[in-house]
PDB file of N, CA and C in Angstrom:
ATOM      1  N   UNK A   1     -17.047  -2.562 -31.082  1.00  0.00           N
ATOM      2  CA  UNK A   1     -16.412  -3.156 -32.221  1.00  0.00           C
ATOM      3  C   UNK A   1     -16.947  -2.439 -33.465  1.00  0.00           C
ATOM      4  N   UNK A   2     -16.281  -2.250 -34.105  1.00  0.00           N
ATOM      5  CA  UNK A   2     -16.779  -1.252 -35.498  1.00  0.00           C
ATOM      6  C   UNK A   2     -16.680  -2.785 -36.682  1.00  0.00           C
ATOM      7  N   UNK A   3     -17.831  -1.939 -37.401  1.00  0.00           N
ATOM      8  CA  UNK A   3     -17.972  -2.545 -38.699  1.00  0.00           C
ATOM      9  C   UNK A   3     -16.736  -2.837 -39.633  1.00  0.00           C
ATOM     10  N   UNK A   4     -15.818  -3.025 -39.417  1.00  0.00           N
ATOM     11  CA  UNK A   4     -14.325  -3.368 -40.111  1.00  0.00           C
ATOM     12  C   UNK A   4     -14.103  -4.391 -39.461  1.00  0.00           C
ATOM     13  N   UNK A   5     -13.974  -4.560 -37.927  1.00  0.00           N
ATOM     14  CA  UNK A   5     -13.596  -5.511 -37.335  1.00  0.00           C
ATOM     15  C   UNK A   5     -14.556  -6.649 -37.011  1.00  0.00           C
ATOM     16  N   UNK A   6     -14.198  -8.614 -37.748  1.00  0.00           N
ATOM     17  CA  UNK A   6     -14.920  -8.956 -37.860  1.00  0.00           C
ATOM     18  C   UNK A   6     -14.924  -9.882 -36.234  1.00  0.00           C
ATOM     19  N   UNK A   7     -16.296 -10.056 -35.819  1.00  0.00           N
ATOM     20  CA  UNK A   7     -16.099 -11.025 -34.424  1.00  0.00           C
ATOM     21  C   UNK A   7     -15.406 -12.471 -34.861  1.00  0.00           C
ATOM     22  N   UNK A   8     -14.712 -12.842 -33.989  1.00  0.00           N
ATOM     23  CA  UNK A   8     -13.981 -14.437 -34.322  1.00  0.00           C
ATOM     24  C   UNK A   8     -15.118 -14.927 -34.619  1.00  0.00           C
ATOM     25  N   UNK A   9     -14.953 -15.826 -35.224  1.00  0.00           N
ATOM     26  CA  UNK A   9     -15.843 -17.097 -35.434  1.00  0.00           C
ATOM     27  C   UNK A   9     -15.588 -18.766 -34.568  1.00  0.00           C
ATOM     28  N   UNK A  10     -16.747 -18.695 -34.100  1.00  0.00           N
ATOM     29  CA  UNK A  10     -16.722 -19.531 -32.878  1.00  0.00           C
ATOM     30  C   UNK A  10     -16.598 -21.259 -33.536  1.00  0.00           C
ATOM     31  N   UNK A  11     -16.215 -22.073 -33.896  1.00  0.00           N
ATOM     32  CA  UNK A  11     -16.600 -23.346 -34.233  1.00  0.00           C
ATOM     33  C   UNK A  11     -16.794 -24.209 -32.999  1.00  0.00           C
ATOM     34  N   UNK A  12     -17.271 -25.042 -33.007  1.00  0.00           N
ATOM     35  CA  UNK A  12     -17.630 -26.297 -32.184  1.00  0.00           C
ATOM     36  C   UNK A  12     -17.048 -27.444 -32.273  1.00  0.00           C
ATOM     37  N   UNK A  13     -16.275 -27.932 -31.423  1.00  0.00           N
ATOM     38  CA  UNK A  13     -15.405 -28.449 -31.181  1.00  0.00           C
ATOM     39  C   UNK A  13     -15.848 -29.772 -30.375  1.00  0.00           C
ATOM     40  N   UNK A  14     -15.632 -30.915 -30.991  1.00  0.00           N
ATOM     41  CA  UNK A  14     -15.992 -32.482 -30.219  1.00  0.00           C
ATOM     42  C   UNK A  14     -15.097 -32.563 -29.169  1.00  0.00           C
ATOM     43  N   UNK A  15     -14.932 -32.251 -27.841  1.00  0.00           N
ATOM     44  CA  UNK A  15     -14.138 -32.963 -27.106  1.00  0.00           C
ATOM     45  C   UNK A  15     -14.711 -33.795 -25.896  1.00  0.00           C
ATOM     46  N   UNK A  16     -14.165 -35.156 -26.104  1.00  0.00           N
ATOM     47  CA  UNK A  16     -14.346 -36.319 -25.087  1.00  0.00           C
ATOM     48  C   UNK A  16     -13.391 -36.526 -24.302  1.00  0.00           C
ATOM     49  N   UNK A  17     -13.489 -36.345 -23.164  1.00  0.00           N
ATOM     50  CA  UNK A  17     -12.157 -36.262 -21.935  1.00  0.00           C
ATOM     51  C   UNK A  17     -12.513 -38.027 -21.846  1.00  0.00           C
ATOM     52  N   UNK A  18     -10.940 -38.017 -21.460  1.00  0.00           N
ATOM     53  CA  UNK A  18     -10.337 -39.160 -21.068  1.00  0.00           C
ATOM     54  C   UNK A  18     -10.590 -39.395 -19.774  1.00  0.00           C
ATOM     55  N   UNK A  19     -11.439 -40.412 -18.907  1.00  0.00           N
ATOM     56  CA  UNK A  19     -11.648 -40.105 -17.813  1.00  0.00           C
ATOM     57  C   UNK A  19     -11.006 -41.656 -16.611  1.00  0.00           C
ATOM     58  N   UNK A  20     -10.065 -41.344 -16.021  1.00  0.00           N
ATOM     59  CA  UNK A  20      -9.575 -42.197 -15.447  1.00  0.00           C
ATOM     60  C   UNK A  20      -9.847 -42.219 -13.507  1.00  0.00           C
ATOM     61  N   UNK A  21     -10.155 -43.205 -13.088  1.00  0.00           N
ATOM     62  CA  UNK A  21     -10.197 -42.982 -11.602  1.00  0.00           C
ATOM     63  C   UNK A  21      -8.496 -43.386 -11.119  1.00  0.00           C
ATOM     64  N   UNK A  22      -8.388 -42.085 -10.548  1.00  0.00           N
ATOM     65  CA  UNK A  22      -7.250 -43.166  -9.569  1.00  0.00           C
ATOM     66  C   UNK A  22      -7.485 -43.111  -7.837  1.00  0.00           C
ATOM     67  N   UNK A  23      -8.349 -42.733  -7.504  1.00  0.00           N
ATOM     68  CA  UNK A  23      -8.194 -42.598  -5.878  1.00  0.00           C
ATOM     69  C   UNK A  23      -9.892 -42.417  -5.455  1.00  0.00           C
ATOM     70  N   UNK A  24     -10.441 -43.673  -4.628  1.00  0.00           N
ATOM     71  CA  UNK A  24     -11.677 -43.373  -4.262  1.00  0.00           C
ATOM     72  C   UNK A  24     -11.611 -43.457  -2.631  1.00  0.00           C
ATOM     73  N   UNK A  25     -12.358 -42.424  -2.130  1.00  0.00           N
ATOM     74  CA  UNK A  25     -12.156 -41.983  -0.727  1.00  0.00           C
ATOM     75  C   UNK A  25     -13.702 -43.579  -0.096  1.00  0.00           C
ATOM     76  N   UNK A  26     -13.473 -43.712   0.883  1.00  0.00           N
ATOM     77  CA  UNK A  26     -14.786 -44.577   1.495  1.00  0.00           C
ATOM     78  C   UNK A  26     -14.647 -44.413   2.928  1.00  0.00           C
ATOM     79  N   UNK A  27     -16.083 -44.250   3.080  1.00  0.00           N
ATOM     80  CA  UNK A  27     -16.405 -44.125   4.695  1.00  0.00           C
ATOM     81  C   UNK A  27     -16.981 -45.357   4.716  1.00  0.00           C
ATOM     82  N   UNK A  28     -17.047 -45.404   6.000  1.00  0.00           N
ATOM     83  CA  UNK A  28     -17.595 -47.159   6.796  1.00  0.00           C
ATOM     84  C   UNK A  28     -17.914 -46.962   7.771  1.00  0.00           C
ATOM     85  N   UNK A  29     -18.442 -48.079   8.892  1.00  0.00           N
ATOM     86  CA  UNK A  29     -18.502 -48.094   9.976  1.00  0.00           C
ATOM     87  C   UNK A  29     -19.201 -49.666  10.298  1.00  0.00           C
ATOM     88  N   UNK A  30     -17.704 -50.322  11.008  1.00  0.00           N
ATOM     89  CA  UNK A  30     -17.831 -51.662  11.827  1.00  0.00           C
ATOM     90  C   UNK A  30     -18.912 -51.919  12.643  1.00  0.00           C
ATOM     91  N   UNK A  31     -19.268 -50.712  13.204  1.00  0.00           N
ATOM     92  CA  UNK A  31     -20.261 -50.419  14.573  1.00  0.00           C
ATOM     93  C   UNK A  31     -20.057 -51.896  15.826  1.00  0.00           C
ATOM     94  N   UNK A  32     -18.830 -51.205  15.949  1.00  0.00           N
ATOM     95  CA  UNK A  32     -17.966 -52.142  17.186  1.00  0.00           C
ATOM     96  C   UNK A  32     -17.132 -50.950  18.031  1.00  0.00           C
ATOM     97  N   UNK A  33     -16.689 -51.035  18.976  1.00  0.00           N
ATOM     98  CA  UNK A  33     -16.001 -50.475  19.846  1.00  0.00           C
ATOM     99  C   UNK A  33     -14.559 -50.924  19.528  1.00  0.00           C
ATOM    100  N   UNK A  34     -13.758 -50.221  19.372  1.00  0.00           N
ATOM    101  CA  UNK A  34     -12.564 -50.539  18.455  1.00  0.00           C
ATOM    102  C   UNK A  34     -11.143 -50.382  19.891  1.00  0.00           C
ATOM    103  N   UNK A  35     -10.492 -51.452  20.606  1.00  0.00           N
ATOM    104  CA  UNK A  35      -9.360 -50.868  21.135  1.00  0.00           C
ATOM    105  C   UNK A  35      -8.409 -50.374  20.346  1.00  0.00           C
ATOM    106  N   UNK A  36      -8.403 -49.108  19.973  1.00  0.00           N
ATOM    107  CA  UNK A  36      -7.038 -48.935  19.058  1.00  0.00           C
ATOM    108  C   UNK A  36      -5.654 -48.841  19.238  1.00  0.00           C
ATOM    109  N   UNK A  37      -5.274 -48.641  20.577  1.00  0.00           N
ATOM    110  CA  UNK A  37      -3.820 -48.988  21.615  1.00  0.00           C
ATOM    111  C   UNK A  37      -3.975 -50.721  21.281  1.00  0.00           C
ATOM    112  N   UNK A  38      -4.630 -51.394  21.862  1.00  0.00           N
ATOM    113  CA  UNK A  38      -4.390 -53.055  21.379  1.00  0.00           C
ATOM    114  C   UNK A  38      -3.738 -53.184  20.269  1.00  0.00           C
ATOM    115  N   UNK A  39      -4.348 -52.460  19.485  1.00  0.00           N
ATOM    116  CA  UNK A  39      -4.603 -52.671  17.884  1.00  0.00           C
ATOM    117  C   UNK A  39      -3.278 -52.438  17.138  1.00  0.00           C
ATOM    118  N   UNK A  40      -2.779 -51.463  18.091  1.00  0.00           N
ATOM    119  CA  UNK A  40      -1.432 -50.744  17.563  1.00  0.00           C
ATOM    120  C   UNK A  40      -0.649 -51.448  17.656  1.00  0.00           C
ATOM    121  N   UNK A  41      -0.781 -52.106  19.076  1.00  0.00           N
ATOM    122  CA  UNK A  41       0.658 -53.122  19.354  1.00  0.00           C
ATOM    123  C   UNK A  41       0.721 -54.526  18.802  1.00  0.00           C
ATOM    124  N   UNK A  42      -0.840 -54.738  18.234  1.00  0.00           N
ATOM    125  CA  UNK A  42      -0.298 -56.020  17.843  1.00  0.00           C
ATOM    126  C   UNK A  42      -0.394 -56.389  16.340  1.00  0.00           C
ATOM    127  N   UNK A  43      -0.478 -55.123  15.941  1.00  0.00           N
ATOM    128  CA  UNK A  43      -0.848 -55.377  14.067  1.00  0.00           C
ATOM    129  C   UNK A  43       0.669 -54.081  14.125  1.00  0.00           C
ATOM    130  N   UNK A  44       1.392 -54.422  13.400  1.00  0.00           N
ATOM    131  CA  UNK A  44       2.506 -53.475  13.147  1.00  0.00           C
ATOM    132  C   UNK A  44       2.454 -52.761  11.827  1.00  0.00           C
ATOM    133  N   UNK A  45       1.584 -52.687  11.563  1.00  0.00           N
ATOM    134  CA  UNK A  45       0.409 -51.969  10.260  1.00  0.00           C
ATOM    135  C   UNK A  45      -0.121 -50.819  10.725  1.00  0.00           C
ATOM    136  N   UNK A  46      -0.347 -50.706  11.900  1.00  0.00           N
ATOM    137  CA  UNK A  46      -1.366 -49.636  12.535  1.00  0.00           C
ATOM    138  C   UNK A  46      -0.111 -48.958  13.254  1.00  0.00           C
ATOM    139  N   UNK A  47      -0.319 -47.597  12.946  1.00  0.00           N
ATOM    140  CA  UNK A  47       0.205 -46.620  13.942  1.00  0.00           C
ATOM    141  C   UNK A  47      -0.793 -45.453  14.683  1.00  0.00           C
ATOM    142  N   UNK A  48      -0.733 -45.171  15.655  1.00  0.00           N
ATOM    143  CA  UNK A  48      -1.789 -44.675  16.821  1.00  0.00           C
ATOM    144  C   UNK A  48      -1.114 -43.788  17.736  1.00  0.00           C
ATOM    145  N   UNK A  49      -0.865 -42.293  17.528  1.00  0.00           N
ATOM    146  CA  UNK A  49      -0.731 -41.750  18.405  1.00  0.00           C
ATOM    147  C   UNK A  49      -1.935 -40.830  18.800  1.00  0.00           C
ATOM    148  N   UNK A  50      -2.364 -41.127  20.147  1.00  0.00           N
ATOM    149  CA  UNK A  50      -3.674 -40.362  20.167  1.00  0.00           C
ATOM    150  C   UNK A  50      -3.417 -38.923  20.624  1.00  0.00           C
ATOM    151  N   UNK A  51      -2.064 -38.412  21.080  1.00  0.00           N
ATOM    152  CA  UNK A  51      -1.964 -37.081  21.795  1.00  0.00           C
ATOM    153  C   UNK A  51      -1.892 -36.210  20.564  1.00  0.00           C
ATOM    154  N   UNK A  52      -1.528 -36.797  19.278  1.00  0.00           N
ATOM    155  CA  UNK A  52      -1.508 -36.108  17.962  1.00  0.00           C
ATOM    156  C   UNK A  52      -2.723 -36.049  17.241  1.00  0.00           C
ATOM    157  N   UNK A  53      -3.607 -37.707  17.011  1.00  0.00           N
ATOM    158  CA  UNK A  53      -4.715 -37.483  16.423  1.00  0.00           C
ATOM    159  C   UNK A  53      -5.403 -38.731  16.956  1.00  0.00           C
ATOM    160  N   UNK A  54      -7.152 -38.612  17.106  1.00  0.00           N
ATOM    161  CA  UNK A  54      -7.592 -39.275  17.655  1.00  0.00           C
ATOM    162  C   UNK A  54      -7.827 -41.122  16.846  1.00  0.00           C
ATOM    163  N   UNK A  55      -7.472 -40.915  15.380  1.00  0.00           N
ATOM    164  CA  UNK A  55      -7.497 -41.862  15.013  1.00  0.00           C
ATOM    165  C   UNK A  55      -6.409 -42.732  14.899  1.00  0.00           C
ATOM    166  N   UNK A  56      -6.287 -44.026  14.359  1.00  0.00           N
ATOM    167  CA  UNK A  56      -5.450 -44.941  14.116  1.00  0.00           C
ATOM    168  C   UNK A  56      -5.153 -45.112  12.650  1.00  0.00           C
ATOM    169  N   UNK A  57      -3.857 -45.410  12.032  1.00  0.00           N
ATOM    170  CA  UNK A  57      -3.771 -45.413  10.889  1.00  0.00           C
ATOM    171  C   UNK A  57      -3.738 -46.536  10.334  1.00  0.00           C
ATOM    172  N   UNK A  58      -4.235 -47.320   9.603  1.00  0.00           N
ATOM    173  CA  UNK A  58      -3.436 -49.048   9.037  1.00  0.00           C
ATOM    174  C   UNK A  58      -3.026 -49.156   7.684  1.00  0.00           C
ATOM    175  N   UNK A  59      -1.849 -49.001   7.193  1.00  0.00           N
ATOM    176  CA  UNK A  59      -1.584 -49.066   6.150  1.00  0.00           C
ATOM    177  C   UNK A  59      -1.450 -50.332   5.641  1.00  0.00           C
ATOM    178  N   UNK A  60      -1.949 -51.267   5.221  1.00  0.00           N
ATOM    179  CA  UNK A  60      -2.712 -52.754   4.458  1.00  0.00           C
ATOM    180  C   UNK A  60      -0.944 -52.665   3.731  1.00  0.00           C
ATOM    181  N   UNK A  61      -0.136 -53.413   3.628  1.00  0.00           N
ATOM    182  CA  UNK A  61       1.300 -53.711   3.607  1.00  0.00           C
ATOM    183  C   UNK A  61       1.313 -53.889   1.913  1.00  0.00           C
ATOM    184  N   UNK A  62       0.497 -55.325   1.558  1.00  0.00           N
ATOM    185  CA  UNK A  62       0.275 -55.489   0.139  1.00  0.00           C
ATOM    186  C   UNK A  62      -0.388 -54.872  -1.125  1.00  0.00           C
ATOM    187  N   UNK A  63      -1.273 -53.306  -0.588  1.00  0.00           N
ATOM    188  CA  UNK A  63      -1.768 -52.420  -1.231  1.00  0.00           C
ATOM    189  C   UNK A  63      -1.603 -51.247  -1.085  1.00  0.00           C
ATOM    190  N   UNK A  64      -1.948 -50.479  -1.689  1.00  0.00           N
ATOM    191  CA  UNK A  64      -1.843 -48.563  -1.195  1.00  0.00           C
ATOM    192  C   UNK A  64      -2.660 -48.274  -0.687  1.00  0.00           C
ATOM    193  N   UNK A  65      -3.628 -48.860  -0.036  1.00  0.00           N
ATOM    194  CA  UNK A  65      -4.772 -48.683   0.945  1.00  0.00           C
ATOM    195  C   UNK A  65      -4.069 -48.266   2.343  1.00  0.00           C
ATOM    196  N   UNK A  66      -4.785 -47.209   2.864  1.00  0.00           N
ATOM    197  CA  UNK A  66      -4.391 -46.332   4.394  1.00  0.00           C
ATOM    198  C   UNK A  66      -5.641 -46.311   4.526  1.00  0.00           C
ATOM    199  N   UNK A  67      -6.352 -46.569   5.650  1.00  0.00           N
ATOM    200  CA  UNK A  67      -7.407 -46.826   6.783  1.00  0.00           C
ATOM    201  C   UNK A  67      -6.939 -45.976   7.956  1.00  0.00           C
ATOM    202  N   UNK A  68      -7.765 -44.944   7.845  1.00  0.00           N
ATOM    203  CA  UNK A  68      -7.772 -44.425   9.124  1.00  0.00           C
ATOM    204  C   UNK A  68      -9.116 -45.344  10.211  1.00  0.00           C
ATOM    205  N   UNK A  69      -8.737 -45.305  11.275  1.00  0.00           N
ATOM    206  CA  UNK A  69     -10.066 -46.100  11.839  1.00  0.00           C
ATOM    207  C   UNK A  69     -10.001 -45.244  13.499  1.00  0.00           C
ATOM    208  N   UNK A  70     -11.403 -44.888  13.849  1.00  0.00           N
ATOM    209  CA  UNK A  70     -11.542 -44.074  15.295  1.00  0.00           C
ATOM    210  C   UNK A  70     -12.434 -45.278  16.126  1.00  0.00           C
ATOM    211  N   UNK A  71     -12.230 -44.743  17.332  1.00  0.00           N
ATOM    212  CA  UNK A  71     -12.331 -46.260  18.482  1.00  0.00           C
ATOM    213  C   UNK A  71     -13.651 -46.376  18.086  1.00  0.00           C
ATOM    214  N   UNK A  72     -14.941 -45.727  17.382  1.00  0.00           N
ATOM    215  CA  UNK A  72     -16.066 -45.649  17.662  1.00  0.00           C
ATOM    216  C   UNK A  72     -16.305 -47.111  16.344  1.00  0.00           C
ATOM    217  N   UNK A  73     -15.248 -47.473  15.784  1.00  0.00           N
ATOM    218  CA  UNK A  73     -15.791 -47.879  14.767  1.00  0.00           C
ATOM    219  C   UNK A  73     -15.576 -47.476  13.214  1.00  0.00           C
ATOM    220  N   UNK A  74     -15.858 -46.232  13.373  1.00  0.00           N
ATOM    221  CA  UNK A  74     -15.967 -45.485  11.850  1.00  0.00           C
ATOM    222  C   UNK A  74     -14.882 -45.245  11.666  1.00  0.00           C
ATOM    223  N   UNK A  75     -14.844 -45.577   9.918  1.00  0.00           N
ATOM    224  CA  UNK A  75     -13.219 -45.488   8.962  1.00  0.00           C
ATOM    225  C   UNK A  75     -13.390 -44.927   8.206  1.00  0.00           C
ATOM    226  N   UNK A  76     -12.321 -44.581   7.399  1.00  0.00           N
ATOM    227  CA  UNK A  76     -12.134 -44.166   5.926  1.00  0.00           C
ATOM    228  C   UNK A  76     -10.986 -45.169   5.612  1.00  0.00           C
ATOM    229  N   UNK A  77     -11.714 -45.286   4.596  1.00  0.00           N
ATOM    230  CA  UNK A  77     -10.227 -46.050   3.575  1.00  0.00           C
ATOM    231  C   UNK A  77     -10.239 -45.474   2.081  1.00  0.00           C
ATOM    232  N   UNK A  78      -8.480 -44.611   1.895  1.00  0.00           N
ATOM    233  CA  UNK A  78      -8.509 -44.237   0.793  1.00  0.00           C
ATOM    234  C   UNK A  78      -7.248 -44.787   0.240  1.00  0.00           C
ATOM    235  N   UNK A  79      -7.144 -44.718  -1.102  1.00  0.00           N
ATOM    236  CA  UNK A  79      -5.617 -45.024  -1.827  1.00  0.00           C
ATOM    237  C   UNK A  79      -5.848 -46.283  -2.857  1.00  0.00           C
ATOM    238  N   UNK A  80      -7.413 -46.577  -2.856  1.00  0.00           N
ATOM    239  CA  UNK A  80      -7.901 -47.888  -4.093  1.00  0.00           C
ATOM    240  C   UNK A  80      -8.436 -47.256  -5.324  1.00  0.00           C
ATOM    241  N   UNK A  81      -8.610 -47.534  -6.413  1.00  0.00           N
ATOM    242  CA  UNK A  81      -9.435 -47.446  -7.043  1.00  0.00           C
ATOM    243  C   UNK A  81     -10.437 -48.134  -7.686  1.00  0.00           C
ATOM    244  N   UNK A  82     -10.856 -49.468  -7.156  1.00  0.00           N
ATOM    245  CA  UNK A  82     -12.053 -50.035  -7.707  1.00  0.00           C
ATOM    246  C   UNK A  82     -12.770 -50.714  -6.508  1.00  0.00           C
ATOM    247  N   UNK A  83     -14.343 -51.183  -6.628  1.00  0.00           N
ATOM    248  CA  UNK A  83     -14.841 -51.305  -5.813  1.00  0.00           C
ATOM    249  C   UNK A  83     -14.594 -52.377  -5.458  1.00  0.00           C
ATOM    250  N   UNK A  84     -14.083 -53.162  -6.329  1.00  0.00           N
ATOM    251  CA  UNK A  84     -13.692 -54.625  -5.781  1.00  0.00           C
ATOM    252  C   UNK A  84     -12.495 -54.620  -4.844  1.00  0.00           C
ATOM    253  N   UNK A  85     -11.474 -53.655  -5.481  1.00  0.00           N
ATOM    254  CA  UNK A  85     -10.369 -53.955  -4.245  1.00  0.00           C
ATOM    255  C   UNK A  85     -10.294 -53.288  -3.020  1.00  0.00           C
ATOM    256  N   UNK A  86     -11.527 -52.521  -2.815  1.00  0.00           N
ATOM    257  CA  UNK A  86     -12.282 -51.706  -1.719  1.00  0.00           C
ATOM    258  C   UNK A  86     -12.822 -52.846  -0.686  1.00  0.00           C
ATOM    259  N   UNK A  87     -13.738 -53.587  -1.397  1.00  0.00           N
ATOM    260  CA  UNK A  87     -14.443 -54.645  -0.696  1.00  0.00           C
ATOM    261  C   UNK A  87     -13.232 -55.575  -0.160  1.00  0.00           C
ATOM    262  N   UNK A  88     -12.284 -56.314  -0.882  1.00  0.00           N
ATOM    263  CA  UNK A  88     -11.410 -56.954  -0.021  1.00  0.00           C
ATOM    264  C   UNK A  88     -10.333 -56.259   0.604  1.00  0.00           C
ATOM    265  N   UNK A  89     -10.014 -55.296   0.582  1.00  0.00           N
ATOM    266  CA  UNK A  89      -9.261 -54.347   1.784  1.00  0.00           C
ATOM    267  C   UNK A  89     -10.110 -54.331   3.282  1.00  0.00           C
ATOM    268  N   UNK A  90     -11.524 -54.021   2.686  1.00  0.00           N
ATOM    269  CA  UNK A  90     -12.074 -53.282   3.991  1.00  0.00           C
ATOM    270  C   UNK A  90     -12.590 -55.171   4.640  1.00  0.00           C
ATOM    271  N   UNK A  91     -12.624 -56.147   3.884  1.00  0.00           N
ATOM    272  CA  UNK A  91     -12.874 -57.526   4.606  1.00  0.00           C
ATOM    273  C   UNK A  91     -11.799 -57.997   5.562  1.00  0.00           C
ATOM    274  N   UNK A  92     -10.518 -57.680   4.639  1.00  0.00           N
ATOM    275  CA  UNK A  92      -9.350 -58.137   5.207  1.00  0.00           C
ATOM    276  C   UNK A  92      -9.360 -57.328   6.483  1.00  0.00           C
ATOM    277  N   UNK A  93      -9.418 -56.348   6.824  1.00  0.00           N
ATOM    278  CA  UNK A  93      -8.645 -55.150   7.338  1.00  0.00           C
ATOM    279  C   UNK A  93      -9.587 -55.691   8.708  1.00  0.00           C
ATOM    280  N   UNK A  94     -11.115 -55.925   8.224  1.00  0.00           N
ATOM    281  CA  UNK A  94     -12.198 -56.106   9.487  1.00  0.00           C
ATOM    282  C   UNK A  94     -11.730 -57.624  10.270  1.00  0.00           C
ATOM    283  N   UNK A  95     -11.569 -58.344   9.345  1.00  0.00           N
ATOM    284  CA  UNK A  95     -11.120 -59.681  10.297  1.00  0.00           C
ATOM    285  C   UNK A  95      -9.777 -59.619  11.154  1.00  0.00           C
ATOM    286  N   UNK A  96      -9.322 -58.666  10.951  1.00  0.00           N
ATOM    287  CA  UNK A  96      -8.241 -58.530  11.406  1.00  0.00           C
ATOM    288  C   UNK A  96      -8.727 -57.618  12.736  1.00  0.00           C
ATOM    289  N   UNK A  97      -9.283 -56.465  12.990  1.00  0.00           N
ATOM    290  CA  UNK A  97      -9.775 -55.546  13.795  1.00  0.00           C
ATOM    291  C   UNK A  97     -10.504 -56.208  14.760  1.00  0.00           C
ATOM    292  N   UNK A  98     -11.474 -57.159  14.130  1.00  0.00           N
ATOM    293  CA  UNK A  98     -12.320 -57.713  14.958  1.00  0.00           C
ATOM    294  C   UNK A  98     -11.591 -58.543  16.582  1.00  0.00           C
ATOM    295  N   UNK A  99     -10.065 -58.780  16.140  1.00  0.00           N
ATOM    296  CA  UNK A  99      -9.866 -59.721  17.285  1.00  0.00           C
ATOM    297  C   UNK A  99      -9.390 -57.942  18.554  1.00  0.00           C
ATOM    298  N   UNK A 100      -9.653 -57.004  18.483  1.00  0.00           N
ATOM    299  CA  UNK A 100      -9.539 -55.878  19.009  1.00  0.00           C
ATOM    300  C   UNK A 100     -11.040 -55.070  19.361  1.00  0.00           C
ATOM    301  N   UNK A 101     -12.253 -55.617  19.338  1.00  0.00           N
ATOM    302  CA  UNK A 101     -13.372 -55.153  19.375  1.00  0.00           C
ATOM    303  C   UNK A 101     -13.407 -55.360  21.180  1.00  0.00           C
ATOM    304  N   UNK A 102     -13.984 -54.219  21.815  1.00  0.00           N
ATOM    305  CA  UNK A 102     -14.162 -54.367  22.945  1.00  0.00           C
ATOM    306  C   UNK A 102     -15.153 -54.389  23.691  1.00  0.00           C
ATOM    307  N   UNK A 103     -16.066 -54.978  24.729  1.00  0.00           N
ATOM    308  CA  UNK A 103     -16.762 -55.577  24.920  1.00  0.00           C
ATOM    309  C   UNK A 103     -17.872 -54.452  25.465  1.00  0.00           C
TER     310      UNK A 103
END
């Protein structure tokens, strides 16, 4: 850069991002033995094909919550964004599972 040409001048600039959640991922685990064929046929919420994927899906009807859940127990539930409506998805979702726990 030659002495004619002057460097920009840098100013400093306040910026505060707007920060919104919309989607929190959660792992779990019932630590129950999960029939997920039972589970399929009698909650019409859950779809389960195991030759495609080993888990089960439950899509919770009254929320945007999708629960994947594997026979071992362990889930994910994503599609909430606060911890409260995390906690009663994953309550609801367990009392419901539980009558599918295998012995």
């Amino acid at each position: 850069m030659s002495k004619q040409e002057a460097a920009p001048v840098m100013k400093e600039i306040n910026i505060r991002p707007i920060i919104k959640i919309q989607n929190i991922v959660v792992s779990a685990d019932l630590h129950a033995n999960i029939d997920l064929y039972a589970l399929s046929k009698g909650v019409k919420e859950v779809d389960y094909e195991p030759e495609q994927f080993p888990g089960a899906i439950f899509r919770m009807k009254d929320t945007k919550a999708a629960i994947i859940l594997f026979k071992n127990g362990k889930l994910i539930c994503t599609g909430l964004n606060t911890e409260k409506d995390i906690k009663a998805v994953l309550e609801r979702a367990a009392k419901i599972i539980s009558k599918y726990v295998l012995d």
